[in-house]
Protein backbone atom coordinates (compact mmCIF):
# COMPACT_ATOMS: atom_id res chain seq x y z
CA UNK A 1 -23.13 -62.56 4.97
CA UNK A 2 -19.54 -61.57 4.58
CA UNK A 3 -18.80 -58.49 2.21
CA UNK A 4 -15.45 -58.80 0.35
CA UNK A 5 -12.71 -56.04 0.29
CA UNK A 6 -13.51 -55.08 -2.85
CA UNK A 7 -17.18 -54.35 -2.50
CA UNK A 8 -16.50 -52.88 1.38
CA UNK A 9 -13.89 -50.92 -0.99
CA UNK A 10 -16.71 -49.77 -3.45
CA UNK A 11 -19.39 -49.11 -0.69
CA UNK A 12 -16.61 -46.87 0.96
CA UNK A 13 -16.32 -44.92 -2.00
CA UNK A 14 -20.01 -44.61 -2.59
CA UNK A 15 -20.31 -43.00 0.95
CA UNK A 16 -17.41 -40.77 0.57
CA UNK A 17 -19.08 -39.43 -2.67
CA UNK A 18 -22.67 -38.87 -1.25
CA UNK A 19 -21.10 -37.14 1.49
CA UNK A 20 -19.26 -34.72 -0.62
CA UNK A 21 -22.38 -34.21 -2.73
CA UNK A 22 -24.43 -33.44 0.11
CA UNK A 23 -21.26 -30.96 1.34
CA UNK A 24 -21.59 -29.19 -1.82
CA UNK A 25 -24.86 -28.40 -2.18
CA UNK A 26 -24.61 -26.94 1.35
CA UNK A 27 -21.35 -24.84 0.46
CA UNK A 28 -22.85 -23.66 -2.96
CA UNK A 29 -24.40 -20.49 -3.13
CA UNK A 30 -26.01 -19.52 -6.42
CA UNK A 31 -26.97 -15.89 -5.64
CA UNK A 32 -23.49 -15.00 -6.38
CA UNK A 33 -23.18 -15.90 -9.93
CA UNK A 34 -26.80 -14.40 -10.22
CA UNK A 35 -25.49 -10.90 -9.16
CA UNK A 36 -22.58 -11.25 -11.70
CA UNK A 37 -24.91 -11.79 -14.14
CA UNK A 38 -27.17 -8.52 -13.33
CA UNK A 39 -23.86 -6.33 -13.01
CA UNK A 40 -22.35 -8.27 -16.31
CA UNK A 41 -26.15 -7.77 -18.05
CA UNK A 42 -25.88 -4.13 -18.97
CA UNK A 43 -21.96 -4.90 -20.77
CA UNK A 44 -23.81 -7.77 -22.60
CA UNK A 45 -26.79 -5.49 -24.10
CA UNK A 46 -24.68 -2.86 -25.03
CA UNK A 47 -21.81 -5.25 -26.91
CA UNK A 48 -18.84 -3.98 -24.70
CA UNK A 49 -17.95 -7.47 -24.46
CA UNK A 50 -17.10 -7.41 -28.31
CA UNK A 51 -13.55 -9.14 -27.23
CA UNK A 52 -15.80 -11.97 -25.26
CA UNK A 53 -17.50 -12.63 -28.51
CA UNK A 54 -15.91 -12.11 -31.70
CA UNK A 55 -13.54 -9.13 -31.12
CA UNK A 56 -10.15 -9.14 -30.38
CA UNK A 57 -8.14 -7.76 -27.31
CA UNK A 58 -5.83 -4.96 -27.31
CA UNK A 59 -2.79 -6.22 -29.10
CA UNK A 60 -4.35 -7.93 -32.28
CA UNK A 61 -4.64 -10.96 -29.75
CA UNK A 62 -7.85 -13.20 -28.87
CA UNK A 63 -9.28 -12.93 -25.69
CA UNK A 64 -8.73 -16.61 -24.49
CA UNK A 65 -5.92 -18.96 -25.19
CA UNK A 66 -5.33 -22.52 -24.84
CA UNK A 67 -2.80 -24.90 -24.46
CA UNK A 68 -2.73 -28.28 -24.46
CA UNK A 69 -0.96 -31.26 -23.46
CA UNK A 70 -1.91 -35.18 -24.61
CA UNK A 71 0.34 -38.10 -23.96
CA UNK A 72 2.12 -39.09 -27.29
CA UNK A 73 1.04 -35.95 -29.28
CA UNK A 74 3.13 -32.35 -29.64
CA UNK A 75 1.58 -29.60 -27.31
CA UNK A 76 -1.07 -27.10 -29.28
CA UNK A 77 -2.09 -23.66 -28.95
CA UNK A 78 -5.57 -22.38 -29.86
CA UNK A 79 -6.19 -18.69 -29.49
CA UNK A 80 -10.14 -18.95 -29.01
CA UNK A 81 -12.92 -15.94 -29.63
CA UNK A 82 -15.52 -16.51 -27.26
CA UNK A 83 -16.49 -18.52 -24.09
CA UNK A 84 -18.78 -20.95 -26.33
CA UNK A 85 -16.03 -22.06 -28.21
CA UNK A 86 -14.24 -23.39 -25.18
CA UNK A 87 -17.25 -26.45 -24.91
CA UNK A 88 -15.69 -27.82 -27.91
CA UNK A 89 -12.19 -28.23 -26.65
CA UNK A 90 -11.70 -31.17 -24.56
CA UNK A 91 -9.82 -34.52 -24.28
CA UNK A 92 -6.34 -32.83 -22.88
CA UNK A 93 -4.56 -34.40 -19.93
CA UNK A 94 -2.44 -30.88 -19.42
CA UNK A 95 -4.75 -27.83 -20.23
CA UNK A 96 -4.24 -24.02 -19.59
CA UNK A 97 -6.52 -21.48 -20.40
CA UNK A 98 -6.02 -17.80 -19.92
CA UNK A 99 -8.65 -15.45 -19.70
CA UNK A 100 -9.47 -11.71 -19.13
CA UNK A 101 -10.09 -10.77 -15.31
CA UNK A 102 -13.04 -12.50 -13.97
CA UNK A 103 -15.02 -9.12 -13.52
CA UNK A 104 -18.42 -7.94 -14.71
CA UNK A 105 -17.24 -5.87 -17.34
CA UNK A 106 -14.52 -7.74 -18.91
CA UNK A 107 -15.67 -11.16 -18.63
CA UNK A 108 -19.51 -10.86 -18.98
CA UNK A 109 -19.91 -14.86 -19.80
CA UNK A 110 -18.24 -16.09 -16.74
CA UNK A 111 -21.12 -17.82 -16.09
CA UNK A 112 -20.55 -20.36 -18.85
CA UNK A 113 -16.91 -20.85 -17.79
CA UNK A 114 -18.18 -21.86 -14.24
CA UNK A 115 -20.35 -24.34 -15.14
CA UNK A 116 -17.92 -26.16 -17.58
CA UNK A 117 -15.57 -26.47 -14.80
CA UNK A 118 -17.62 -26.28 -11.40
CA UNK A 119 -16.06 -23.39 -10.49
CA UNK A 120 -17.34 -22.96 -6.92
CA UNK A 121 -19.49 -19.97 -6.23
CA UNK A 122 -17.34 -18.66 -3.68
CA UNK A 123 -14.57 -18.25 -6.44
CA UNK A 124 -17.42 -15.74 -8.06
CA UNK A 125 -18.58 -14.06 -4.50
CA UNK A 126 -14.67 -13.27 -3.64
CA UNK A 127 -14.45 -11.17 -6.88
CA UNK A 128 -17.52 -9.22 -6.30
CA UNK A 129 -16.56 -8.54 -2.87
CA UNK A 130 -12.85 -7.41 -4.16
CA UNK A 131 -11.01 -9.55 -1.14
CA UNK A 132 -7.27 -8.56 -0.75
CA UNK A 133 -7.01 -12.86 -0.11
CA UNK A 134 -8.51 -15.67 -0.80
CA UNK A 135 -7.81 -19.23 -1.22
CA UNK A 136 -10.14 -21.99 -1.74
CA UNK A 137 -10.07 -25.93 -1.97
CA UNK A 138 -13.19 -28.20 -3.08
CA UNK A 139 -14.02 -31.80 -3.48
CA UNK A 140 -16.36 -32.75 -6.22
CA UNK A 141 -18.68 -35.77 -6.19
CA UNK A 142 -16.63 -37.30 -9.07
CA UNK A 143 -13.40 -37.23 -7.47
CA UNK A 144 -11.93 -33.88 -8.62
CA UNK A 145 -10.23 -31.29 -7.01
CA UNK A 146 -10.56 -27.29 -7.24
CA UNK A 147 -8.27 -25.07 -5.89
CA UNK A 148 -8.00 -21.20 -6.56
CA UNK A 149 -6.74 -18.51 -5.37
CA UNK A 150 -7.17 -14.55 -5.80
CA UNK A 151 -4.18 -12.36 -5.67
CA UNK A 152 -4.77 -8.34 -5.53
CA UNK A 153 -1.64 -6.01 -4.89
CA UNK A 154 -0.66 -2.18 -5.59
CA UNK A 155 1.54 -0.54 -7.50
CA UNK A 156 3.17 2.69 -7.19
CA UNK A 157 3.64 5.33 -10.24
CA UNK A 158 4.80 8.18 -10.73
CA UNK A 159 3.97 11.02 -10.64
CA UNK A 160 1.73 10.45 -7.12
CA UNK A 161 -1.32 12.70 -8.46
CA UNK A 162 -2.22 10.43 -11.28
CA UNK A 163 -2.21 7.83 -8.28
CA UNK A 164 -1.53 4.13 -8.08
CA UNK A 165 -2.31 1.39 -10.24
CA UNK A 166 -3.80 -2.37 -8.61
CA UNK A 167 -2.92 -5.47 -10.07
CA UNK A 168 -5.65 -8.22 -10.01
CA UNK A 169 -5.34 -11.96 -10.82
CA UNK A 170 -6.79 -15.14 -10.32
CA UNK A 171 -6.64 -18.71 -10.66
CA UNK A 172 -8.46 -22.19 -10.60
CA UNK A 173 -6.70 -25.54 -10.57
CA UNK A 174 -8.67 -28.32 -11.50
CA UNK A 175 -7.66 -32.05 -11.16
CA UNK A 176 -9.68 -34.76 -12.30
CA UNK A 177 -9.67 -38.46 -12.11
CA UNK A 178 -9.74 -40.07 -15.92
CA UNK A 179 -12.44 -42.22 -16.64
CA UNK A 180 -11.91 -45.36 -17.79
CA UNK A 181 -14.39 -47.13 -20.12
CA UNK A 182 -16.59 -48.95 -17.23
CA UNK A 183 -16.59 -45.40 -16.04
CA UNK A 184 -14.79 -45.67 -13.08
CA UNK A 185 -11.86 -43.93 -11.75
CA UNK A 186 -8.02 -44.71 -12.59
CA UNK A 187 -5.42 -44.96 -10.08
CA UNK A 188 -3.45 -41.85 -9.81
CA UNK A 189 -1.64 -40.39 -11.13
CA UNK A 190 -4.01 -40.85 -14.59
CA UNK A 191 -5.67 -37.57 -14.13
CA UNK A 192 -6.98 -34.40 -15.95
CA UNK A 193 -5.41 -31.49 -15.01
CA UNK A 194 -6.68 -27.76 -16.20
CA UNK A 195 -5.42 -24.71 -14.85
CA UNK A 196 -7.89 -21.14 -15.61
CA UNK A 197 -5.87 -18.09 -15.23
CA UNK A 198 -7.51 -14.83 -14.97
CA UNK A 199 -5.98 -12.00 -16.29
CA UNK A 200 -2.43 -14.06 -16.38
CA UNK A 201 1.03 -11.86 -15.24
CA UNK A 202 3.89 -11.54 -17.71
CA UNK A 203 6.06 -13.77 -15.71
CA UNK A 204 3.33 -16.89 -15.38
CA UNK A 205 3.38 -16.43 -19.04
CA UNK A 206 6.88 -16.80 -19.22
CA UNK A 207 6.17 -20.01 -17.22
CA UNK A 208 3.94 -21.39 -19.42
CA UNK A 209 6.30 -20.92 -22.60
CA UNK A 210 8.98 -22.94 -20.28
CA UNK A 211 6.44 -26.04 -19.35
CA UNK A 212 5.24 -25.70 -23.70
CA UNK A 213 8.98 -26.21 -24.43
CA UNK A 214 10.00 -28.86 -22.03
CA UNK A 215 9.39 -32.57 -22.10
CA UNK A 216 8.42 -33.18 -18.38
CA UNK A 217 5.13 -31.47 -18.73
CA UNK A 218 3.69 -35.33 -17.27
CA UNK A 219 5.30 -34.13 -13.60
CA UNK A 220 2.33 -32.21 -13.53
CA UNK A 221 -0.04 -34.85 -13.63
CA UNK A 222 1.50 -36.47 -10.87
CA UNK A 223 1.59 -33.12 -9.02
CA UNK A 224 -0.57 -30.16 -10.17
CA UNK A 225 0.61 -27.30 -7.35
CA UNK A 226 3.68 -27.36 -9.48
CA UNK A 227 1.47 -25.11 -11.41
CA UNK A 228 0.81 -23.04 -8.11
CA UNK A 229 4.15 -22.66 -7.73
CA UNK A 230 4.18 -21.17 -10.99
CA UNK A 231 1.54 -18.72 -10.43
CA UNK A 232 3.26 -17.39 -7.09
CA UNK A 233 6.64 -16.93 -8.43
CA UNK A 234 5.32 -14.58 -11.20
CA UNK A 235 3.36 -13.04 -8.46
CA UNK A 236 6.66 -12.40 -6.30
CA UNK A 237 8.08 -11.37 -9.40
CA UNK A 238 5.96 -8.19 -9.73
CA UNK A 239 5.27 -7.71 -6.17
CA UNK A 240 9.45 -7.63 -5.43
CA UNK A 241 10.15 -5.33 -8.44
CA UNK A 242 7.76 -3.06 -7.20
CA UNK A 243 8.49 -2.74 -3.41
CA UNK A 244 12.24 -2.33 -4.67
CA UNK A 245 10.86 0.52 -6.74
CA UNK A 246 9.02 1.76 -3.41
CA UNK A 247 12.14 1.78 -1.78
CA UNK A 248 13.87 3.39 -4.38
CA UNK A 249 11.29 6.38 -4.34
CA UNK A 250 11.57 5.97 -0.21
CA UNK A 251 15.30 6.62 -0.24
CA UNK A 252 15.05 9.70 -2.46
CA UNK A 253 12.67 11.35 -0.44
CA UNK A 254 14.74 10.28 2.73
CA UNK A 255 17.98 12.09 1.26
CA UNK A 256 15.88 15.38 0.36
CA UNK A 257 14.78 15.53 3.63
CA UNK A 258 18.33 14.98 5.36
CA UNK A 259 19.49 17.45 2.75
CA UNK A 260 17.16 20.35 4.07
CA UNK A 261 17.68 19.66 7.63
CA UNK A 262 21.37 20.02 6.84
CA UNK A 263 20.64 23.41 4.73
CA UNK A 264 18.27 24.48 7.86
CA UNK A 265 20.86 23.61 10.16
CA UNK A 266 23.82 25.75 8.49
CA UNK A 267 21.04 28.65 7.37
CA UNK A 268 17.86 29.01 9.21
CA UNK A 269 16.19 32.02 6.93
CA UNK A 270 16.44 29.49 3.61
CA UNK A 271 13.49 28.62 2.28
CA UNK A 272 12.66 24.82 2.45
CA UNK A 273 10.14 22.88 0.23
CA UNK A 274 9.25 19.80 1.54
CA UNK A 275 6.97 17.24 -0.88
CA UNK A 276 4.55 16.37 2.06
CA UNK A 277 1.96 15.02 -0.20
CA UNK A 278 4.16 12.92 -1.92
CA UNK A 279 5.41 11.69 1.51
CA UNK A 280 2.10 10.29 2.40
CA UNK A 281 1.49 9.08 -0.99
CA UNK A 282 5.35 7.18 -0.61
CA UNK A 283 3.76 5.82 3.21
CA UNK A 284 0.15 5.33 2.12
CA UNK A 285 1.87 2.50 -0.71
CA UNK A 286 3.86 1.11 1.69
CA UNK A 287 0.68 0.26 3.87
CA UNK A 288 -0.77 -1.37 0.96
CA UNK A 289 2.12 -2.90 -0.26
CA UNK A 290 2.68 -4.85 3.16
CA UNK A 291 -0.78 -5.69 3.47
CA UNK A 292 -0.49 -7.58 0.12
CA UNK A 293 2.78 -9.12 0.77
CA UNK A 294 0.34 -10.42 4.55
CA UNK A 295 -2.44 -11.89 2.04
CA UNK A 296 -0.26 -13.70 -0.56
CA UNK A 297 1.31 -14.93 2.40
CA UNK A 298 -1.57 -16.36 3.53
CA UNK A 299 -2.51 -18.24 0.21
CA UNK A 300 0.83 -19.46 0.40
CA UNK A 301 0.56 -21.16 3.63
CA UNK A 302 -3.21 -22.36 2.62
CA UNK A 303 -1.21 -24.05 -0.24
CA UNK A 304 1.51 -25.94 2.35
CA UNK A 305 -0.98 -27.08 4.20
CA UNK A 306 -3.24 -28.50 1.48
CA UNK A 307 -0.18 -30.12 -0.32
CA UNK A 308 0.77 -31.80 2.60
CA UNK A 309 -1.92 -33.45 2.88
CA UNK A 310 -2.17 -34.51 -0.49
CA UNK A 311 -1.55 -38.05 -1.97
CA UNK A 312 2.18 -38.54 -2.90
CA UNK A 313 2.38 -40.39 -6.09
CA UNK A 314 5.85 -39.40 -6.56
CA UNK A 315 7.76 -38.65 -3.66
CA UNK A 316 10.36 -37.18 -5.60
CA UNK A 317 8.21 -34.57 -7.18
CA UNK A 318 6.22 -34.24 -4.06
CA UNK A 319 9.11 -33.27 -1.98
CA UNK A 320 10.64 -30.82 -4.95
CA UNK A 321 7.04 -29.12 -5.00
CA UNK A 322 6.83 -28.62 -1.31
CA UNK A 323 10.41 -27.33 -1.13
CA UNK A 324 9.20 -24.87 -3.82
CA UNK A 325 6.51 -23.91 -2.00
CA UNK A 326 8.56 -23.37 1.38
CA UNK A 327 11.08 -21.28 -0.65
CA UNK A 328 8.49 -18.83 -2.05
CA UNK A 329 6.88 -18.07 1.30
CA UNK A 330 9.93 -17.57 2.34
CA UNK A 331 11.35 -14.94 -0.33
CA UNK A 332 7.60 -13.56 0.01
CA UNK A 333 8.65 -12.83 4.10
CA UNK A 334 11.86 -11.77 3.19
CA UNK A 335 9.74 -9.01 0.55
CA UNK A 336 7.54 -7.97 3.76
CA UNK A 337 10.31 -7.52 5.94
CA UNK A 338 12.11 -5.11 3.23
CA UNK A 339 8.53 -3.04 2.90
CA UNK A 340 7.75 -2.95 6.71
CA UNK A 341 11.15 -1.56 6.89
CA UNK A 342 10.65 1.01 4.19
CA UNK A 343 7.37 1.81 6.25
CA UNK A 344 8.91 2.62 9.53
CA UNK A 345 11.68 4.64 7.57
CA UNK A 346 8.88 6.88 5.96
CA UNK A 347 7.11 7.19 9.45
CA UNK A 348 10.55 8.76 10.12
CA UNK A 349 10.88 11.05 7.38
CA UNK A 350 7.37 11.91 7.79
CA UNK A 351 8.27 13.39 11.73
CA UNK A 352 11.46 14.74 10.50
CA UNK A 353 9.79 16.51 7.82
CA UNK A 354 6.97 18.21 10.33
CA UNK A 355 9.72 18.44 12.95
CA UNK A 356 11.60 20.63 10.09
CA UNK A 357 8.53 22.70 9.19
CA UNK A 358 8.18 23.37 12.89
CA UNK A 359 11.70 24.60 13.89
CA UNK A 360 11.55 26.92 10.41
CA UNK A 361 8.08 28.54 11.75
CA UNK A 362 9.99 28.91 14.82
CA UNK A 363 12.88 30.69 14.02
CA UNK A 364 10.81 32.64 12.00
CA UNK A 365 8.55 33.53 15.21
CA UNK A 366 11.73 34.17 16.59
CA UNK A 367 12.56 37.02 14.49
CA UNK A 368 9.62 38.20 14.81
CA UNK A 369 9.76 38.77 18.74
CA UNK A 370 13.02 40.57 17.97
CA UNK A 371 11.41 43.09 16.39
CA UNK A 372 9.27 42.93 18.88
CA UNK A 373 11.35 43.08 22.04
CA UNK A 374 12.81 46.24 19.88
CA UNK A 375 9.98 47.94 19.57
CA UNK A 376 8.63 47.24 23.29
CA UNK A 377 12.21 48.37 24.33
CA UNK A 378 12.23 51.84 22.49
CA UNK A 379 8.68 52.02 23.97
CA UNK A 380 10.30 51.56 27.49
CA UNK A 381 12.16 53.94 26.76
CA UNK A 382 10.46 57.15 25.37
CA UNK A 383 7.29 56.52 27.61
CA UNK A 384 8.30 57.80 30.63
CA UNK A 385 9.36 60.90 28.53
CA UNK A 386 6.38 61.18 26.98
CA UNK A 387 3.96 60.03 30.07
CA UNK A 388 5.98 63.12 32.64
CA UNK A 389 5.54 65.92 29.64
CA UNK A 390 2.19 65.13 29.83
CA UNK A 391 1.61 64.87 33.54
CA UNK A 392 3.18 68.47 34.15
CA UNK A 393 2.05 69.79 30.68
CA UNK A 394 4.92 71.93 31.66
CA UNK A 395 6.30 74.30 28.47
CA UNK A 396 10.09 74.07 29.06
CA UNK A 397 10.76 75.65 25.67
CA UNK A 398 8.79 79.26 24.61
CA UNK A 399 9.27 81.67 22.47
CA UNK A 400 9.03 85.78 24.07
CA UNK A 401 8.48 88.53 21.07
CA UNK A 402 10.42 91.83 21.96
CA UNK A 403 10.55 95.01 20.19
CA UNK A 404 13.18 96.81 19.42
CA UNK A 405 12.59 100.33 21.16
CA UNK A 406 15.19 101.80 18.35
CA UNK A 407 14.11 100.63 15.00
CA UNK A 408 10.81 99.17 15.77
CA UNK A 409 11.33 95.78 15.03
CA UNK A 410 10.20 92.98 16.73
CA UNK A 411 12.30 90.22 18.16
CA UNK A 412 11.62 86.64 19.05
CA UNK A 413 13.87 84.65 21.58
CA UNK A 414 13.78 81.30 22.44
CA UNK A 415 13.69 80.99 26.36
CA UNK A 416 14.08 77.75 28.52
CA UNK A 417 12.32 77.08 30.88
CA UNK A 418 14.45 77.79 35.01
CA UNK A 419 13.20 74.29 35.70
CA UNK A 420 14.22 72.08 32.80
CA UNK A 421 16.57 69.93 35.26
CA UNK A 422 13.58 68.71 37.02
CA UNK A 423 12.67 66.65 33.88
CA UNK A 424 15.75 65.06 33.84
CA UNK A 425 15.85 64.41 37.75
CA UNK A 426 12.45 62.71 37.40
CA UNK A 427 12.71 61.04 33.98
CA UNK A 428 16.10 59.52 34.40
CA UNK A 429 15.17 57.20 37.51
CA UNK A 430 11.97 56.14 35.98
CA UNK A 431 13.30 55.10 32.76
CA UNK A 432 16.37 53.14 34.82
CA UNK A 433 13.80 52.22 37.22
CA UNK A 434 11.27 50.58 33.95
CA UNK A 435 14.31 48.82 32.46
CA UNK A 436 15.68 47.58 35.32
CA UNK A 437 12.47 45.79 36.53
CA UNK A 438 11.91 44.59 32.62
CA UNK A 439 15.86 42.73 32.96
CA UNK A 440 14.86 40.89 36.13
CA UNK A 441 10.99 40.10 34.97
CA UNK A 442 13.32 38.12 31.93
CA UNK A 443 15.90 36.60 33.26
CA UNK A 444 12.98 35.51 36.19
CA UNK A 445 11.24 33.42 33.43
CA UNK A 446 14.17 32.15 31.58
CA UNK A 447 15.30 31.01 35.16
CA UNK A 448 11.78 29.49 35.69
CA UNK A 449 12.03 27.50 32.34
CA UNK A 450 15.19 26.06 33.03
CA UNK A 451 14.16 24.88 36.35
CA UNK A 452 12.06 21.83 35.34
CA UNK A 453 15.23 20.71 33.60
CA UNK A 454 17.46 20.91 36.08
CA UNK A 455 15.35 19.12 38.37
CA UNK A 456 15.03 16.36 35.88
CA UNK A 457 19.07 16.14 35.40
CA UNK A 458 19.22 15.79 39.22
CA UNK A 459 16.80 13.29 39.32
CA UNK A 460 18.59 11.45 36.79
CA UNK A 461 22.09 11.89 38.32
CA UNK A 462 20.34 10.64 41.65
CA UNK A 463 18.85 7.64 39.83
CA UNK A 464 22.31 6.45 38.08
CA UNK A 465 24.13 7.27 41.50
């Protein structure tokens, strides 16, 4: 019996979608959202989800927001109260919905949002396990397609004690075949597109205004990383403005370190301060900041490699997409090479600055062992004295009382000794002899110091030769 095209066509499909079913159920892993929901239980009881529910966020402004996008109707924006509401919205072709960040305690109904969209567990397991990347494709048994992607990155503030603040985002991209009324799939590009973003930057915001505005919104139907591309250049946005603020800091702690090397160099007994903790603090961001710049870096290659191996339903849009793409990773490298930079010139300061701390401790040892050397010196030099007086315990000075046979009185005379000079013969030569032998014993070890250096020179001189 001889199948057509059409039903080989159909049975083709049929396998595809078991197999993706069965691929699924394998990758899914519901413990995940189960832990969410025991660390998201305790923000539930206790109402500190009021802005999940019926409260407001900080601002006067709802927690979630969405846009939407239908062919031959104006755009709308609903500012929505709580998850539940969200099951009510549907029907868009464009759809963007905003949210707070997908963590216990801000968004304690997460669970609902994941099964309205399929949300793959291992969007919910990458939270809990705070991953510094992640990005994530899935097929669905009906034909759609998730991607998301988590983006985490640091940002310095001043001043260093109050310490830095993290930035955490996320996003899902979901594209959907629309449904005709048989119930089967339309050719592309007739799709559903709906893009989640958790905890949404300033600049994707900015973004979404632009696509609200503008009458080409359909371009993303026919290519939904356009959105992607979106997300990341917000991303690079912040991330650029704050390693240029890293820098900044960098170079001002560079120049006050120059500066007191300088001041050290012209007087060695001023008194230098040196901000060593705010050094490491400067080098510690740095660190973070590159390994950031390495994991969004990563999601953006993930992203070139899954577009390229996506359908092209228009070239034209394709191509500008990709290009897009290529350009961000690339202004993302040219971020990393600016920080890594900045890292090795704080590794510099970092030496100079103990290098500087060292030499003052030294001079000031130095000083010290001039006192020193003056006080061993005077020693040197009244010891003998003091060492033959004793030795003899010779009197070379006394005193002789003698009366006066006439009137009586009593007279005292001071009397020196026949054999002062013998003192002086013996104490002179031993205090030349002491200081003589204390010049050779130094100049002995200075000349043993400089040996190993000399040695090295002539090695050197025999090497070039």
């Amino acid at each position: 019996m001889k199948i057509s095209k059409e039903s080989l066509d159909e049975l083709r499909h049929k396998t595809h979608l078991k197999k993706i079913k069965t691929m699924t159920n394998l990758t899914e892993d519901s413990r995940w959202i189960n832990r969410f929901d025991e660390a998201a239980e305790p923000f539930r009881r206790a109402g500190m989800h009021g802005s999940q529910s019926t409260g407001t966020r900080a601002g006067g402004r709802l927690p979630f927001c969405l846009l939407q996008w239908r062919r031959g109707k104006l755009p709308t924006r609903d500012e929505i109260p709580s998850v539940n509401e969200l099951v009510s919205y549907d029907g868009w072709d464009l759809g963007i919905i905003t949210a707070p960040i997908d963590k216990p305690a801000s968004l304690p109904h997460l669970r609902t949002i994941v099964d309205l969209f399929d949300i793959p567990s291992a969007f919910v397991a990458e939270r809990l396990q705070s991953v510094t990347h992640s990005f994530g494709i899935r097929k669905l048994k009906d034909g759609s397609e998730i991607v998301w992607i988590h983006f985490l990155a640091i940002l310095p503030e001043l001043p260093f004690d109050q310490g830095s603040r993290w930035v955490k985002s996320g996003l899902v991209l979901k594209s959907s075949p629309t449904p005709t009324s048989s119930g089967q799939p339309t050719p592309e590009p007739s799709r559903q597109v709906t893009l989640i973003c958790f905890q949404p930057l300033p600049g994707l915001w900015l973004a979404i205004n632009r696509l609200f505005k503008s009458d080409c919104w359909e371009d993303v139907l026919k290519d939904p990383y356009l959105l992607i591309n979106a997300s990341l250049e917000a991303w690079y946005e912040l991330i650029d403005e704050s390693a240029w603020k890293l820098l900044d800091l960098s170079r001002q702690a560079e120049r006050r370190t120059f500066e007191y090397s300088a001041q050290l160099g012209i007087n060695g007994s001023e008194r230098i301060i040196i901000d060593y903790n705010g050094i490491h603090n400067l080098a510690k961001d740095a660190i973070h900041m590159v390994e950031s710049l390495d994991a969004v870096l990563r999601s953006v290659e993930c992203a070139l490699r899954c577009h390229s191996e996506k359908e092209k339903d228009d070239f034209v849009i394709w191509t500008a997409t990709h290009n897009a793409l290529q350009c961000r990773k690339e202004m993302f490298h040219s971020t990393r090479l600016r920080m890594v930079s900045v890292e090795q010139r704080l590794k510099n300061v970092i030496n100079l600055a103990f290098n500087l701390g060292t030499l003052r401790d030294s001079q000031t040892m130095r000083q010290d062992s001039y006192v020193m050397k003056t006080l061993a010196v005077l020693a040197i030099i009244f010891l003998p004295t003091s060492t033959i007086c004793s030795i003899f315990g010779t009197q070379f000075f006394t005193t002789i009382a003698s009366p006066n046979p006439t009137s009586g009185d009593i007279t005292t005379l001071f009397v020196v000794n026949k054999k002062f000079w013998l003192l002086w013969i013996i104490l002179i030569p031993v205090t030349v002899t002491l200081l003589g032998g204390w010049v050779v014993w130094i100049r002995r070890s200075q000349l043993k110091v400089k040996l190993p250096t000399s040695w090295v020179k002539d090695v050197e001189k025999a090497k070039s030769a």
